[in-house]
C-alpha atoms as a PDB file:
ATOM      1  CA  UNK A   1      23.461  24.504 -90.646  1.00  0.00           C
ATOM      2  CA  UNK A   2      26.411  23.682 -88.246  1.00  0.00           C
ATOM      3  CA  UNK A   3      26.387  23.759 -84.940  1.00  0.00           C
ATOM      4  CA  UNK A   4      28.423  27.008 -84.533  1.00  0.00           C
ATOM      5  CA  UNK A   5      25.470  28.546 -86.870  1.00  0.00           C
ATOM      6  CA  UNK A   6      22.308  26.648 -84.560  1.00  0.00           C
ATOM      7  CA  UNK A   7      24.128  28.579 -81.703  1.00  0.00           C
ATOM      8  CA  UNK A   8      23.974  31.992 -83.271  1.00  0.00           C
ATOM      9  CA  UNK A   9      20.371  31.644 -84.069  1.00  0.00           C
ATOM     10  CA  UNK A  10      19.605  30.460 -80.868  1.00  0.00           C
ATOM     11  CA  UNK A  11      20.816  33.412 -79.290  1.00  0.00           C
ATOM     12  CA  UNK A  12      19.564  35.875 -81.558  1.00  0.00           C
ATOM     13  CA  UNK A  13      15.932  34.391 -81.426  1.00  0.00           C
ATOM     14  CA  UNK A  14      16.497  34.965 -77.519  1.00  0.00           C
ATOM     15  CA  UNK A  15      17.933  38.446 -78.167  1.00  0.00           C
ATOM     16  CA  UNK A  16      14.646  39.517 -80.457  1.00  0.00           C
ATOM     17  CA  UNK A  17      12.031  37.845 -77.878  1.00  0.00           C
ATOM     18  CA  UNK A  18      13.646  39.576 -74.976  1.00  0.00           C
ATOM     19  CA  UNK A  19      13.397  42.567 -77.140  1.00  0.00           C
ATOM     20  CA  UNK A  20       9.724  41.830 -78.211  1.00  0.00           C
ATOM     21  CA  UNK A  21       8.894  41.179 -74.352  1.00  0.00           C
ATOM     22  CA  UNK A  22      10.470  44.619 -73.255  1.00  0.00           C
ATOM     23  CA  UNK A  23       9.266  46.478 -75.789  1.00  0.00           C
ATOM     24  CA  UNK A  24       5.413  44.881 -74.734  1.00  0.00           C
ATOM     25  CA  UNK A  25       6.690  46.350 -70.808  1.00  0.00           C
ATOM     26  CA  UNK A  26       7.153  49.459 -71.842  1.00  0.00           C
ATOM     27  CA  UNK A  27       3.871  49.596 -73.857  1.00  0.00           C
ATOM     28  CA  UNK A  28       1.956  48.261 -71.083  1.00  0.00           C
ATOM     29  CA  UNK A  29       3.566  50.816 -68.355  1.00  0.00           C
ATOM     30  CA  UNK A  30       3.144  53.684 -70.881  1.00  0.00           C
ATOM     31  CA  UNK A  31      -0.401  52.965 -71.004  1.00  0.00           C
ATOM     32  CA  UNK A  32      -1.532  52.322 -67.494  1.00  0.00           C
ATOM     33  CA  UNK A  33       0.346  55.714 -67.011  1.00  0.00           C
ATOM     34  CA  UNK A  34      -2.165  57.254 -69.645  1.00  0.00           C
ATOM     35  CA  UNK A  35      -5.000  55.565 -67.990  1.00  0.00           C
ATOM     36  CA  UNK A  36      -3.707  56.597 -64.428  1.00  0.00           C
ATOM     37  CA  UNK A  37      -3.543  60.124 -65.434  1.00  0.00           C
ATOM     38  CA  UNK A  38      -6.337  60.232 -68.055  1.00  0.00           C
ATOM     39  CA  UNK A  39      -8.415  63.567 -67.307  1.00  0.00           C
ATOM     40  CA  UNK A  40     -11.990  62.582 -65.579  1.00  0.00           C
ATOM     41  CA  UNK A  41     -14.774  64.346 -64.700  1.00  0.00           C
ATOM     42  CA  UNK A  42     -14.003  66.101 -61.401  1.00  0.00           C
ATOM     43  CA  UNK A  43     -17.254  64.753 -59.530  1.00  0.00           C
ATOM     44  CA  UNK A  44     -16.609  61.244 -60.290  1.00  0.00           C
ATOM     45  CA  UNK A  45     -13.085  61.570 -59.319  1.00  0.00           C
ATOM     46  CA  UNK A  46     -13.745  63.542 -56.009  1.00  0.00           C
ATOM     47  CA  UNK A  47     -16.888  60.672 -55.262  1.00  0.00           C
ATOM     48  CA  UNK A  48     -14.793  58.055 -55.709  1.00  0.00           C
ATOM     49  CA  UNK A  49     -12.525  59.332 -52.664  1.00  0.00           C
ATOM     50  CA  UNK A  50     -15.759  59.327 -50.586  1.00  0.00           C
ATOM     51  CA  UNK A  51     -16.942  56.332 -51.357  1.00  0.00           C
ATOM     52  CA  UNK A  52     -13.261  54.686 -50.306  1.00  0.00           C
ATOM     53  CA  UNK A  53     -13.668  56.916 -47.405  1.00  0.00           C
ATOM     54  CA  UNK A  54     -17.100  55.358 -46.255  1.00  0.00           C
ATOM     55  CA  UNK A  55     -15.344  51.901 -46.887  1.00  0.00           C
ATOM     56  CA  UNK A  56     -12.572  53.254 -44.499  1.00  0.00           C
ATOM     57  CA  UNK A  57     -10.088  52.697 -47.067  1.00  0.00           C
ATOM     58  CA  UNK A  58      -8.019  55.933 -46.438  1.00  0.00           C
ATOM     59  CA  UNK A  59      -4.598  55.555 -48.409  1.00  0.00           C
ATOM     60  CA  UNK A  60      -7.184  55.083 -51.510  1.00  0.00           C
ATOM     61  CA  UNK A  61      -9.533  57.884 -50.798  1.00  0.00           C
ATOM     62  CA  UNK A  62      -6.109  59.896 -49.968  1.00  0.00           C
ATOM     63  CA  UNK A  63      -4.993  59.386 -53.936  1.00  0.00           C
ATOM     64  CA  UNK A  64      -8.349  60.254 -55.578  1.00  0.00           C
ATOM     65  CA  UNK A  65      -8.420  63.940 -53.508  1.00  0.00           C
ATOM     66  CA  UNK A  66      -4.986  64.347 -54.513  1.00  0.00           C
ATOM     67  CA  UNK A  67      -6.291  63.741 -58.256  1.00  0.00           C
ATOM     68  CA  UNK A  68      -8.897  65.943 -57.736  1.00  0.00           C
ATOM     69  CA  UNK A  69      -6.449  68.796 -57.266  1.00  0.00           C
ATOM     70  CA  UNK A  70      -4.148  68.217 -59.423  1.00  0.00           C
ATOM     71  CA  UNK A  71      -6.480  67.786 -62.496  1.00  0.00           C
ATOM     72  CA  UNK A  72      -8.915  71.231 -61.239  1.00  0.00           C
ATOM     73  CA  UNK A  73      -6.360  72.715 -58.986  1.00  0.00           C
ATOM     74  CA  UNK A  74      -8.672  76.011 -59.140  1.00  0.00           C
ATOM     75  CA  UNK A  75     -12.160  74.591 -58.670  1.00  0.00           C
ATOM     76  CA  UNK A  76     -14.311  74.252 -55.102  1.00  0.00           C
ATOM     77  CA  UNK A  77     -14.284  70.578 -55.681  1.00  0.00           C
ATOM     78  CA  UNK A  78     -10.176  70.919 -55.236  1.00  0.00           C
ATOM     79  CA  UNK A  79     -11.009  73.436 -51.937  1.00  0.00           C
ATOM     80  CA  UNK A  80     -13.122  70.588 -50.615  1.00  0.00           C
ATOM     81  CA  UNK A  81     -10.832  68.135 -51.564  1.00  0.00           C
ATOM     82  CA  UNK A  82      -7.976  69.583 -49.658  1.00  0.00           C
ATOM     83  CA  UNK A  83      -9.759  69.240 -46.211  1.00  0.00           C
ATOM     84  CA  UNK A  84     -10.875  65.581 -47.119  1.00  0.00           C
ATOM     85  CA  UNK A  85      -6.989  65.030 -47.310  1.00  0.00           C
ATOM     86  CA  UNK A  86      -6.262  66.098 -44.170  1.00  0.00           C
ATOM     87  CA  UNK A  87      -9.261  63.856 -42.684  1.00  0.00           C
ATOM     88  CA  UNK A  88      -8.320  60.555 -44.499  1.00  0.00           C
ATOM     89  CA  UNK A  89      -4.589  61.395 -43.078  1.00  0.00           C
ATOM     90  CA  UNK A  90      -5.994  61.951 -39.438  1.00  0.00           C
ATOM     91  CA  UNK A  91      -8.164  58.779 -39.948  1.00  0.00           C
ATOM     92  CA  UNK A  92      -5.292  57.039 -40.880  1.00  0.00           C
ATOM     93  CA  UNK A  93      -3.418  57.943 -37.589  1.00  0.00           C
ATOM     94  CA  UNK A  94      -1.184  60.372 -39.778  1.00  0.00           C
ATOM     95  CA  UNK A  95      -1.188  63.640 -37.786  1.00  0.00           C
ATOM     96  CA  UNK A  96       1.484  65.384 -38.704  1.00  0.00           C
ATOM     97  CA  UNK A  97       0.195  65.066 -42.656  1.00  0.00           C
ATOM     98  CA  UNK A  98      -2.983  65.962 -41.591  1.00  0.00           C
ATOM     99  CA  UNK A  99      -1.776  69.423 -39.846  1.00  0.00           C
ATOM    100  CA  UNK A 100       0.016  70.015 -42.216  1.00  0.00           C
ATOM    101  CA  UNK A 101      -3.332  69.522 -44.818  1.00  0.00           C
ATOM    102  CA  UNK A 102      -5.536  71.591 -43.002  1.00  0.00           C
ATOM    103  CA  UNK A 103      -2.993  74.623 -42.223  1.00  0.00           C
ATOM    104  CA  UNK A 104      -2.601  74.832 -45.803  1.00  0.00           C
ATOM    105  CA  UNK A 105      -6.143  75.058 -46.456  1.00  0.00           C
ATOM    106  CA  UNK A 106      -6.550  78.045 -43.498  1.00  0.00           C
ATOM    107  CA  UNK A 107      -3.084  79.428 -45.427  1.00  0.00           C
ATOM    108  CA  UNK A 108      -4.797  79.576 -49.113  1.00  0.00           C
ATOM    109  CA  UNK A 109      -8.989  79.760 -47.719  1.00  0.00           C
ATOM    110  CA  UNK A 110      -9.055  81.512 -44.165  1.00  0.00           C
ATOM    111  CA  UNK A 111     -12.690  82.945 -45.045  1.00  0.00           C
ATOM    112  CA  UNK A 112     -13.764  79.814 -46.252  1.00  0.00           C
ATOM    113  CA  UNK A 113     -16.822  78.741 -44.405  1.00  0.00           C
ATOM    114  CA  UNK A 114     -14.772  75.250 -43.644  1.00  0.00           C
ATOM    115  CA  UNK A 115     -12.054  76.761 -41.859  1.00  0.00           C
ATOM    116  CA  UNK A 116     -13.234  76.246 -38.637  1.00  0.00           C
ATOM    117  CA  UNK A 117     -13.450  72.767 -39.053  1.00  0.00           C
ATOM    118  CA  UNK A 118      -9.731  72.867 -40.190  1.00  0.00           C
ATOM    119  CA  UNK A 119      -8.984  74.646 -36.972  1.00  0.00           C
ATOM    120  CA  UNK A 120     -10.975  72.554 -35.355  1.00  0.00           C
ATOM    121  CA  UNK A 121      -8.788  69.421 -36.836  1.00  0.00           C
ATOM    122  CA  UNK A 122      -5.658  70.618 -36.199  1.00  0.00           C
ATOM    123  CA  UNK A 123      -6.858  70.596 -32.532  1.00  0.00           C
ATOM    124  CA  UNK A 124      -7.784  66.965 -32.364  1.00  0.00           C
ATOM    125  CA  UNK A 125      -4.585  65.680 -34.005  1.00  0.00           C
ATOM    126  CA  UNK A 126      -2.906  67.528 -31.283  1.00  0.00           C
ATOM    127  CA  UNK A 127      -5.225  66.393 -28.344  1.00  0.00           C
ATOM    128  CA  UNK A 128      -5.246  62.853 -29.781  1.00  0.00           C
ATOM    129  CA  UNK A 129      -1.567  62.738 -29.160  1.00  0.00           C
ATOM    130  CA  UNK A 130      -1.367  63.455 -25.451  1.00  0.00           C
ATOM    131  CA  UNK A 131       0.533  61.146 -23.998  1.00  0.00           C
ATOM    132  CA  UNK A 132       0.032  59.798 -19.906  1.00  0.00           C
ATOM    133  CA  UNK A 133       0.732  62.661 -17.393  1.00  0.00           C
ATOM    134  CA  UNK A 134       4.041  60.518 -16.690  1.00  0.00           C
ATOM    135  CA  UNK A 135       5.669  62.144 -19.707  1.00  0.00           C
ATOM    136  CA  UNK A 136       6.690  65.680 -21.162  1.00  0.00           C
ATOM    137  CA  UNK A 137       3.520  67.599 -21.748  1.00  0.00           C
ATOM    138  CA  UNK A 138       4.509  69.353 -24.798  1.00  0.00           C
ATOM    139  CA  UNK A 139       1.872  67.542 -27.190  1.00  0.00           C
ATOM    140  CA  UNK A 140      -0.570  68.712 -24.422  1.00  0.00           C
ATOM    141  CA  UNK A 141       0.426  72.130 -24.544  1.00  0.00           C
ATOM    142  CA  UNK A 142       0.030  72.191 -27.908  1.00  0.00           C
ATOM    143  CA  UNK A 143      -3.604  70.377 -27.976  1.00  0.00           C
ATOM    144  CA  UNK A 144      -4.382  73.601 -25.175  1.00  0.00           C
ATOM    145  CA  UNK A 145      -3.417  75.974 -27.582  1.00  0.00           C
ATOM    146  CA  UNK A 146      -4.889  75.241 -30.207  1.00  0.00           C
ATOM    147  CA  UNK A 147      -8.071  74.104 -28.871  1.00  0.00           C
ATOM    148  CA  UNK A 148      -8.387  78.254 -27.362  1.00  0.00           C
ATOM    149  CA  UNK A 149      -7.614  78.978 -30.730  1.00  0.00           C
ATOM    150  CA  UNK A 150     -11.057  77.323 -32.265  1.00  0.00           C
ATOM    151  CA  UNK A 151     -13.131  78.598 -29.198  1.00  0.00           C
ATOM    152  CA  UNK A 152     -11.790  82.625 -29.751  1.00  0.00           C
ATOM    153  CA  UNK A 153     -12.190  82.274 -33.238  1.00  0.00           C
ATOM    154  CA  UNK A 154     -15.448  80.699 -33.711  1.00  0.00           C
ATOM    155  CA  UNK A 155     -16.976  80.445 -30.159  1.00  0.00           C
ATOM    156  CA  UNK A 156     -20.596  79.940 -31.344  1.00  0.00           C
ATOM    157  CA  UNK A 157     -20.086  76.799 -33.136  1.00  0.00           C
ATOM    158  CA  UNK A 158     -20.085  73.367 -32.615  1.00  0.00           C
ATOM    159  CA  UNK A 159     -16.479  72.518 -32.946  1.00  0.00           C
ATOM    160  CA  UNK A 160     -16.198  75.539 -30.307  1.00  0.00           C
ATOM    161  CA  UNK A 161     -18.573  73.628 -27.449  1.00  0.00           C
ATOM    162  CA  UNK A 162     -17.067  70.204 -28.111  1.00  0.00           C
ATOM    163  CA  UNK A 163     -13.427  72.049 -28.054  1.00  0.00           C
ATOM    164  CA  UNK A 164     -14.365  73.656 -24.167  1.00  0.00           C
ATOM    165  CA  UNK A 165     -15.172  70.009 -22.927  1.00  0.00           C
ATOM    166  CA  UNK A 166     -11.597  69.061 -24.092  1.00  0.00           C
ATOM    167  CA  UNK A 167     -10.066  72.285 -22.578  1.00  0.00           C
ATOM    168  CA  UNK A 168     -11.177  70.697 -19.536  1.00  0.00           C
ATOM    169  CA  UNK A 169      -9.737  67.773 -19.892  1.00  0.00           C
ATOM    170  CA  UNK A 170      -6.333  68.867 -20.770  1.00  0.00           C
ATOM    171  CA  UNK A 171      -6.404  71.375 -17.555  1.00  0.00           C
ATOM    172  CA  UNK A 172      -6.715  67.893 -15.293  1.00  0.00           C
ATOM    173  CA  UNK A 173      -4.303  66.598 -17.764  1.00  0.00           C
ATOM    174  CA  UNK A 174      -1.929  69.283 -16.665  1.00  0.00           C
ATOM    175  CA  UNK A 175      -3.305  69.212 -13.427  1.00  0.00           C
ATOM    176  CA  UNK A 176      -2.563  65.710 -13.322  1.00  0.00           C
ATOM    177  CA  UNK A 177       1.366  66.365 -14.039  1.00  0.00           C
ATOM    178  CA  UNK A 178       1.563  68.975 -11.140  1.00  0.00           C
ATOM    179  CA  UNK A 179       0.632  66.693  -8.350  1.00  0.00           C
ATOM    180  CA  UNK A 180       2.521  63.464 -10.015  1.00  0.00           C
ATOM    181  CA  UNK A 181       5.758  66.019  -9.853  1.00  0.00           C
ATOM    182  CA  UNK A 182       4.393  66.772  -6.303  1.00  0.00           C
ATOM    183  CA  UNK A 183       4.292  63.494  -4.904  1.00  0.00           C
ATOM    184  CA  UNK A 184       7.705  62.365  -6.295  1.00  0.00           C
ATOM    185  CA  UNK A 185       9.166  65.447  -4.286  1.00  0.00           C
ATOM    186  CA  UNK A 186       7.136  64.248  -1.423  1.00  0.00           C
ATOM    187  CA  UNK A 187       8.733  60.450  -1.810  1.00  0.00           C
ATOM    188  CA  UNK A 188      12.218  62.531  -1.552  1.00  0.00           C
ATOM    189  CA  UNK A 189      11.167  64.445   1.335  1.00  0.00           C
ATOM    190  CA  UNK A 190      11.539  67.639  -0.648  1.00  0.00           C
ATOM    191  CA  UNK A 191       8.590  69.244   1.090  1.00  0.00           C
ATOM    192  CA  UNK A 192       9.211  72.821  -0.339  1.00  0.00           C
ATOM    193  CA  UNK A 193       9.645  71.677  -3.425  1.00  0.00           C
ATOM    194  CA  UNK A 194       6.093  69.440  -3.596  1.00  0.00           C
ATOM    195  CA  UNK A 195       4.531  72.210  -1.835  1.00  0.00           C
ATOM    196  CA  UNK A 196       4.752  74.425  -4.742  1.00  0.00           C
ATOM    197  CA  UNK A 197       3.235  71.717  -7.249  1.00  0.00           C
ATOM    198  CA  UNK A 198       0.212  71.471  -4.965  1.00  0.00           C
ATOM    199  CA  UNK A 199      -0.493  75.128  -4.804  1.00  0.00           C
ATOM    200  CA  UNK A 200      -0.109  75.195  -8.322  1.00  0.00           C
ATOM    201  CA  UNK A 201      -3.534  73.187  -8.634  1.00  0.00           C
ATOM    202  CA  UNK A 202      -5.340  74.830  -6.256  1.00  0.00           C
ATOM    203  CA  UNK A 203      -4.147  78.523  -7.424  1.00  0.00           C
ATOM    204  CA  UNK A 204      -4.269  78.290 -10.387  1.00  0.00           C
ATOM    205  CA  UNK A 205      -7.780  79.178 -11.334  1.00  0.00           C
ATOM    206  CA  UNK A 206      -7.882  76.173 -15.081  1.00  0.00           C
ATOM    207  CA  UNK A 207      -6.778  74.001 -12.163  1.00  0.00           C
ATOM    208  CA  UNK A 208      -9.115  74.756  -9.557  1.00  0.00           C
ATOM    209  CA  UNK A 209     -12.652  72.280 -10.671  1.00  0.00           C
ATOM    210  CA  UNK A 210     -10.104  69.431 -12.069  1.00  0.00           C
ATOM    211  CA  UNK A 211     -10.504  66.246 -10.380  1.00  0.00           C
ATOM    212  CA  UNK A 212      -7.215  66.388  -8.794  1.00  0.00           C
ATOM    213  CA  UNK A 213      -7.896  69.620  -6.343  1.00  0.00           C
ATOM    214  CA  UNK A 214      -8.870  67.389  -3.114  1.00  0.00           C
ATOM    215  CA  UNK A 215      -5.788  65.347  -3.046  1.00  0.00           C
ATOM    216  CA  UNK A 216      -3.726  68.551  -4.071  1.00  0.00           C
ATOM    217  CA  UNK A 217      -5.378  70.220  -0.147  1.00  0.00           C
ATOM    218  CA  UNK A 218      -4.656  66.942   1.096  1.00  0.00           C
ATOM    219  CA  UNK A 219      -1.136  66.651   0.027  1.00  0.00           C
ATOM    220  CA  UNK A 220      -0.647  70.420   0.522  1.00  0.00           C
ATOM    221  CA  UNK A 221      -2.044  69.357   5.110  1.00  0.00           C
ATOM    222  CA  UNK A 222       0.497  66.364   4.580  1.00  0.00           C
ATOM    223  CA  UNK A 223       3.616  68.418   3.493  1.00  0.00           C
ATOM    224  CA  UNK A 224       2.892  71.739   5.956  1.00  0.00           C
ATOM    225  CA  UNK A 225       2.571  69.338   8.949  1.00  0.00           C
ATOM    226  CA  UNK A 226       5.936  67.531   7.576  1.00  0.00           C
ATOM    227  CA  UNK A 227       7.356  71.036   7.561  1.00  0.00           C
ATOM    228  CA  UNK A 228       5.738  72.360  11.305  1.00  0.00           C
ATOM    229  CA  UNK A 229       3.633  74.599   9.385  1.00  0.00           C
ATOM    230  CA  UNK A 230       0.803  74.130  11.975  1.00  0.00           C
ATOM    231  CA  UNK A 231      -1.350  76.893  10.846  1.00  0.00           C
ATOM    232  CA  UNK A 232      -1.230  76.861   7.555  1.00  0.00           C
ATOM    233  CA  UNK A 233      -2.098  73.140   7.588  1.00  0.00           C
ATOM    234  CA  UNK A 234      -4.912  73.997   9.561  1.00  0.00           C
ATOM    235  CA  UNK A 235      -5.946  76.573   6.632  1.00  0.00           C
ATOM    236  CA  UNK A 236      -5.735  73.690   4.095  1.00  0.00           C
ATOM    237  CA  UNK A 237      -8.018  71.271   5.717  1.00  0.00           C
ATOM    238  CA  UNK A 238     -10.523  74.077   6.663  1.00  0.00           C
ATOM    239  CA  UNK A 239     -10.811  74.865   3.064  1.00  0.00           C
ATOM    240  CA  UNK A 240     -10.818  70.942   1.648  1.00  0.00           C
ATOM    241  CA  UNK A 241     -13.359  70.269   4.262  1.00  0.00           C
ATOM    242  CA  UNK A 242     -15.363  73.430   3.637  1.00  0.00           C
ATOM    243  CA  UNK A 243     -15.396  72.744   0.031  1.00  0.00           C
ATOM    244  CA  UNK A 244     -14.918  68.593  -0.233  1.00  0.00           C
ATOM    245  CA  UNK A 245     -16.175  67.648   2.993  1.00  0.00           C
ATOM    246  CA  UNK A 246     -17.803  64.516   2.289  1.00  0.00           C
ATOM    247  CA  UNK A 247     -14.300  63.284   0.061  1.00  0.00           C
ATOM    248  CA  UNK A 248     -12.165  60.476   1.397  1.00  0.00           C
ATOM    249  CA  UNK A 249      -8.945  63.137   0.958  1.00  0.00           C
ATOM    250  CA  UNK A 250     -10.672  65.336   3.498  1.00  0.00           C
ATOM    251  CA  UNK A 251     -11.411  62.277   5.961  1.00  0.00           C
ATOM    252  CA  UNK A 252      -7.212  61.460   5.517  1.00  0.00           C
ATOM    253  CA  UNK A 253      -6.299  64.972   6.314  1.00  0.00           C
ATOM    254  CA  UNK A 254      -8.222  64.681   9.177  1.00  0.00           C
ATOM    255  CA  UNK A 255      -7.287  61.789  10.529  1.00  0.00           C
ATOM    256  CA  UNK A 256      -3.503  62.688   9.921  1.00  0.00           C
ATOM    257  CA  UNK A 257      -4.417  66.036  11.858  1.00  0.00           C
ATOM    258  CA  UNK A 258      -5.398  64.032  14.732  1.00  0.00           C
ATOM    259  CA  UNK A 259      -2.564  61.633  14.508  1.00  0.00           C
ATOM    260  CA  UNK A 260      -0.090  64.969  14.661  1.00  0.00           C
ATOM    261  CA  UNK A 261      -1.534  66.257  17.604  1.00  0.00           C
ATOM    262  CA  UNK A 262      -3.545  69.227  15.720  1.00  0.00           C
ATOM    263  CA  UNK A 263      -7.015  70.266  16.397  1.00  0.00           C
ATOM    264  CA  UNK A 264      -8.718  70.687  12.858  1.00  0.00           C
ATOM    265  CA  UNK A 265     -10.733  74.357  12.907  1.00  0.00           C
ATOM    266  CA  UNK A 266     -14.082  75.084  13.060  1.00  0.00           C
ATOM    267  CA  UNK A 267     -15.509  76.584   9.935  1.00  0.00           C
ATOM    268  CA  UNK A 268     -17.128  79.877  12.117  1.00  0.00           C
ATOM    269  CA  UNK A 269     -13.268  80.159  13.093  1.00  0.00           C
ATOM    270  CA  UNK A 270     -11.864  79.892   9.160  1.00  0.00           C
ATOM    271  CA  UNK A 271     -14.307  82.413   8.316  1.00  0.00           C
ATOM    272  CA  UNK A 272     -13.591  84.754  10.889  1.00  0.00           C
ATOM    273  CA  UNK A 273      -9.797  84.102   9.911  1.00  0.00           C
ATOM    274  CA  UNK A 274     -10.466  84.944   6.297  1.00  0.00           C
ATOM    275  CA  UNK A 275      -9.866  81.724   5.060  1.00  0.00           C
ATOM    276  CA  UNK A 276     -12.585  80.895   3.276  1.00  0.00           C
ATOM    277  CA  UNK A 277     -13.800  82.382   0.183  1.00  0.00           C
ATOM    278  CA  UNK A 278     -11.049  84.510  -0.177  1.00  0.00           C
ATOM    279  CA  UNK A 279      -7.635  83.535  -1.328  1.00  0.00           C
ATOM    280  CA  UNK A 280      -8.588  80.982  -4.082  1.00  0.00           C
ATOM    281  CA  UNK A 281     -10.766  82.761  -6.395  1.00  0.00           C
ATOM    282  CA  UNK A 282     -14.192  81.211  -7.198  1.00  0.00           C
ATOM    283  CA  UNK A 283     -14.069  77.942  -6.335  1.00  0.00           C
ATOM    284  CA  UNK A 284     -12.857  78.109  -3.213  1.00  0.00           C
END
């Protein structure tokens, strides 16, 4: 054999075991495809996605509900599966995938007896997302609404109670935003313009028992005096110290009362003014 002929055979024998090799890749693929796919039954499949989900493992547990529904798309086991999607997304810090999971479920089961708890999900994605009161409170108006939506629906459950403590913390939330608009108005000397923030939180009756109503009567004595609105500074501090009196925002109001030269009034005197228990609904 020359050496012209050696080279031939060299590169045909290369030719034929890349051949060999990509013909044993395609084999291989073709059967871990079969295996991937290969029908199971549907309570091993759907177990298998809880036990990953006890080990935390969510993208795992994520792939084995998906199975579940797309090899018994019309069983219970695919109905249950469908809500432990949108939990392994929400445990995975996926929200929008998870929302999207459970308003599926309410669109194709809204009498099952889980849809509360999809309701209820949809809620925490939202109210997990609300961001500092520094920023736009869009996420937070969204957590609000759809928290009211699991306590009208189903307000004698338990995702109904622990939804009502959460209300309350998005009203300071919102709250919250109110006075940190108020006091940048206040930095600006836009006294008008804070004034309006504060009365927001003390008129508005979601506002009215969040933590942030003392400083909001406080701020509203600071900006009337600012303004010479004696009198209605007066009304302020008789209703923070009728209703706060032991707060440090009611001892500042009164000293900066003093400091201005006005004489704080007597609580027999704010009653017999209507002051008190009138104008701000039940907690004031």
């Amino acid at each position: 054999m020359n050496s012209r002929q050696m080279h031939l055979a060299r590169v045909l024998g290369a030719t034929l075991l890349a051949a060999g090799l990509g013909a044993c890749g395609t084999l291989g693929r073709q059967q871990a495809e079969r295996q991937q796919f290969v029908d199971e039954p549907v309570a091993q499949i759907y177990n298998r996605g809880a036990a990953n989900l006890d080990r935390r493992r969510w993208p795992q547990a994520l792939r084995n509900f998906e199975e579940v529904e797309r090899q018994h798309p019309y069983s219970s086991w695919a109905r249950r599966a469908m809500l432990m999607e949108a939990y392994a997304h929400y445990q995975n810090n996926d929200y929008d995938e998870s929302i999207a999971d459970a308003q599926r479920f309410i669109a194709l089961h809204p009498g099952n007896e889980n849809a509360p708890y999809a309701y209820y999900l949809i809620a925490i994605c939202h109210f997990e997302r609300i961001l500092d009161v520094g920023r736009d409170q869009g996420t937070t108006e969204r957590a609000l609404q759809a928290l009211n939506d699991v306590v009208r629906r189903y307000p004698e459950s338990a995702y109904a109670r622990d939804a009502r403590l959460k209300i309350d913390m998005v009203y300071d939330q919102l709250a919250g935003k109110e006075m940190a608009v108020g006091r940048f108005y206040l930095t600006r000397d836009q006294h008008l313009a804070a004034i309006n923030r504060f009365r927001n939180v003390i008129e508005n009756e979601n506002f009215q028992r969040t933590s942030h109503t003392p400083e909001a009567l406080h701020r509203l004595v600071e900006s009337y005096l600012s303004v010479g609105m004696t009198e209605e500074a007066q009304r302020m501090a008789s209703i923070l110290g009728h209703n706060f009196p032991g707060s440090e925002w009611y001892q500042r109001s009164y000293r900066l009362m003093t400091d201005s030269g006005v004489a704080p009034v007597a609580e027999e005197e704010a009653r017999r003014r209507g002051w008190l228990g009138r104008t701000f609904g039940a907690v004031f």
